[in-house]
C-alpha atoms as a PDB file:
ATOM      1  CA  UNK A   1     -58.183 118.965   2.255  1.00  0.00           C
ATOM      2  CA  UNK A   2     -61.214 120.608   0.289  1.00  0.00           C
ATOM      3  CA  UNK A   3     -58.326 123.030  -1.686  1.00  0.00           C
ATOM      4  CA  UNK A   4     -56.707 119.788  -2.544  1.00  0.00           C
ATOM      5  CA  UNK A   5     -59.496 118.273  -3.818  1.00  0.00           C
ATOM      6  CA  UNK A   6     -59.987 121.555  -5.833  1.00  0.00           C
ATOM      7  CA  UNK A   7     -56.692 121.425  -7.533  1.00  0.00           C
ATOM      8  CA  UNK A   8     -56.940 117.588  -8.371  1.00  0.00           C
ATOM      9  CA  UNK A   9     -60.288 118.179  -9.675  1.00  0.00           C
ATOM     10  CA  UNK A  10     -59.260 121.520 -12.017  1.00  0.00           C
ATOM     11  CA  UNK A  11     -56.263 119.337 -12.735  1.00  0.00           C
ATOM     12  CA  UNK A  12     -57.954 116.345 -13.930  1.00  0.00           C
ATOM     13  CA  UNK A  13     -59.830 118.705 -16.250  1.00  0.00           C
ATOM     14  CA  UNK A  14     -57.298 120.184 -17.913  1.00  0.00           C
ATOM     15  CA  UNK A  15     -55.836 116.770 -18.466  1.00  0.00           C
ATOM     16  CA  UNK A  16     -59.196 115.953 -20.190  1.00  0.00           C
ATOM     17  CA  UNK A  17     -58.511 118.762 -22.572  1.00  0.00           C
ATOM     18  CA  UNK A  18     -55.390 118.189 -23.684  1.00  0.00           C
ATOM     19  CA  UNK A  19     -55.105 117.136 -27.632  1.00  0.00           C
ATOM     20  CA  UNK A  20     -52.815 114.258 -26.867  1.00  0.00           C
ATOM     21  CA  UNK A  21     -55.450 112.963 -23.941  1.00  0.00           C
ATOM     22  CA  UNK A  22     -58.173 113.947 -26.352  1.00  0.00           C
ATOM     23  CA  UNK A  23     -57.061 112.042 -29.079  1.00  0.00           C
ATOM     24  CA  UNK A  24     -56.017 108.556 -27.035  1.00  0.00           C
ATOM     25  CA  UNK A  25     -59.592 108.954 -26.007  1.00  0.00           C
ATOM     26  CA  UNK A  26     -60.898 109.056 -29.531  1.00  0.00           C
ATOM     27  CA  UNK A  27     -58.836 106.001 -30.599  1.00  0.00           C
ATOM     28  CA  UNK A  28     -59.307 103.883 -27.638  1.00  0.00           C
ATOM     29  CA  UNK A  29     -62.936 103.971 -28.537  1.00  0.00           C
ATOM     30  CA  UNK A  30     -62.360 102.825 -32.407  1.00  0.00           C
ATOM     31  CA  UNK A  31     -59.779 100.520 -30.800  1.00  0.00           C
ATOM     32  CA  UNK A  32     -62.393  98.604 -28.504  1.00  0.00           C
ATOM     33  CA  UNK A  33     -65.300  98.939 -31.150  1.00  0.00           C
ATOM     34  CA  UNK A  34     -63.358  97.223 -33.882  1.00  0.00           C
ATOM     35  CA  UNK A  35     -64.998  94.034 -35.349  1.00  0.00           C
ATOM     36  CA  UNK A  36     -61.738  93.168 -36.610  1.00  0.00           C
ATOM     37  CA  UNK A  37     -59.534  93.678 -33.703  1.00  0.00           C
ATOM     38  CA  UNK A  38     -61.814  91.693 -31.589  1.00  0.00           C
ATOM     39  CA  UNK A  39     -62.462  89.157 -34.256  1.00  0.00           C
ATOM     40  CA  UNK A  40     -58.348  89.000 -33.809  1.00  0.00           C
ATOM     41  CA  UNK A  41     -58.462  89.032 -30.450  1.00  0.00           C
ATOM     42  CA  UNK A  42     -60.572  85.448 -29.466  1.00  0.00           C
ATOM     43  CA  UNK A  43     -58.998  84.158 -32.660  1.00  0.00           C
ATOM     44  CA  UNK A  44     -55.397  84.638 -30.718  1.00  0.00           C
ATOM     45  CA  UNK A  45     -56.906  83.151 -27.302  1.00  0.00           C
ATOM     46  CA  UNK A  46     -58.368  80.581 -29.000  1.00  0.00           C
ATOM     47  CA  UNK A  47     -55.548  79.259 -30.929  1.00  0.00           C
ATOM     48  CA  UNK A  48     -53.208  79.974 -27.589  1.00  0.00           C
ATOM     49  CA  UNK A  49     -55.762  77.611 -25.548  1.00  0.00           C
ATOM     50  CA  UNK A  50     -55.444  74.749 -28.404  1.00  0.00           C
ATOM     51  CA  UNK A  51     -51.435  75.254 -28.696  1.00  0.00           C
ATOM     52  CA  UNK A  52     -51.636  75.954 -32.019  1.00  0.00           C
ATOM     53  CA  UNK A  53     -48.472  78.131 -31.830  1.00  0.00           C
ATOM     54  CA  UNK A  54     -48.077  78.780 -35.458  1.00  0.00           C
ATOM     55  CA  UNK A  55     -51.493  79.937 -35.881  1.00  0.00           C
ATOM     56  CA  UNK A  56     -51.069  82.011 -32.936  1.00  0.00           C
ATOM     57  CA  UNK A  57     -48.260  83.543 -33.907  1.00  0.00           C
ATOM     58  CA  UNK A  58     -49.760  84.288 -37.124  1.00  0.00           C
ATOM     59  CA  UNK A  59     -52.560  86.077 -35.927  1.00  0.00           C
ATOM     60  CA  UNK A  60     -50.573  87.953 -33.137  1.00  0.00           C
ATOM     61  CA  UNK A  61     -48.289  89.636 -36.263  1.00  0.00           C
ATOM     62  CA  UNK A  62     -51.599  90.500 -38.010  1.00  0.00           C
ATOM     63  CA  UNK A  63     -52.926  92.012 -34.420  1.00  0.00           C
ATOM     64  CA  UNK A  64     -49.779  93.837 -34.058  1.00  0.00           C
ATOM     65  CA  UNK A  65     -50.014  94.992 -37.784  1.00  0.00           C
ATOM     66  CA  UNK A  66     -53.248  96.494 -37.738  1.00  0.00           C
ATOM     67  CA  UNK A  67     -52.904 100.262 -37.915  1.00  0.00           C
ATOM     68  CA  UNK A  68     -55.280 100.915 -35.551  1.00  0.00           C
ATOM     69  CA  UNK A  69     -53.338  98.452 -32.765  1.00  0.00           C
ATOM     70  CA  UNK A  70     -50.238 100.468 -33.649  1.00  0.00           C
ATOM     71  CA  UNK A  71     -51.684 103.603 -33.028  1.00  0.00           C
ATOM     72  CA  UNK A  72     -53.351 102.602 -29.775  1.00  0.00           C
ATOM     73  CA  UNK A  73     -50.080 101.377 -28.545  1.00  0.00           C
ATOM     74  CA  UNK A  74     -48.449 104.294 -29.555  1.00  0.00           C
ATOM     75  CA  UNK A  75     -50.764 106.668 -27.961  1.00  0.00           C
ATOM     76  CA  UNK A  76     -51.403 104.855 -24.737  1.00  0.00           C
ATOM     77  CA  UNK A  77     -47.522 104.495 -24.284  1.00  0.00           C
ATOM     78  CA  UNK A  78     -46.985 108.386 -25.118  1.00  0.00           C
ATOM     79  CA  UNK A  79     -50.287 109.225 -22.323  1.00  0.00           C
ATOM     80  CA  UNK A  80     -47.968 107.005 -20.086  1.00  0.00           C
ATOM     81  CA  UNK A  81     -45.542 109.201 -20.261  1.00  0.00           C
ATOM     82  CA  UNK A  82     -46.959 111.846 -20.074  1.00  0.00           C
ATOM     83  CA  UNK A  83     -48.886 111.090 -16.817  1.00  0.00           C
ATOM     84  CA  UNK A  84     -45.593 109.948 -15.199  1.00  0.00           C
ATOM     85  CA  UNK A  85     -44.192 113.070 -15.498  1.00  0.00           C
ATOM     86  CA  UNK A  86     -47.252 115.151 -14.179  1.00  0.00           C
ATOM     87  CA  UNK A  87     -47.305 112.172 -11.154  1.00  0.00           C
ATOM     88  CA  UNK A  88     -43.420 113.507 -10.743  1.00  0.00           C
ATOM     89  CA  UNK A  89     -44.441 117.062 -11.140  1.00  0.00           C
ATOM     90  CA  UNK A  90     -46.937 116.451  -8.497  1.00  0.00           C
ATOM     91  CA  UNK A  91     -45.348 115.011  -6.420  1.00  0.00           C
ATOM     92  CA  UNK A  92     -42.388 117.325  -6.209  1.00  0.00           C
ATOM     93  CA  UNK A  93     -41.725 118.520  -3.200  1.00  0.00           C
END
């Protein structure tokens, strides 16, 4: 079990290292430290809580606009991927 550990410890590392990890990492930070985005963000739960569906849709095209949203998405679908296939590599038997 210790060699296990081992390997899922190395490979967690080199996951941390690679430029696609790397740079999710770096965006998910400006992502979540955005004034903007979460100024967007309570705007669109607020509006959904008062059924004010226009509004809300409104702001959810701006959210979905914002450059930064579309390259968060972007990258956190592509790091999706990209996990799934080292789970499948993994898991290979």
């Amino acid at each position: 079990m210790n060699e296990t550990l081992e390997l899922a410890k190395e490979l967690k590392e080199e996951i941390h290292k690679d430029t696609l990890i790397v740079e999710y990492l770096r965006v998910k930070k400006l992502y979540e430290s955005n004034n903007e985005i979460n100024e967007l963000k309570k705007d669109i739960a607020l509006a959904k809580a008062h059924h004010k569906d226009e509004l809300h849709k409104d702001l959810l095209a701006k959210y979905n606009a914002h450059p930064l949203v579309v390259n968060y998405n972007y990258l956190k679908e592509e790091v999706s991927n990209y996990l799934i296939e080292i789970s499948k590599i993994v898991n290979k038997k």
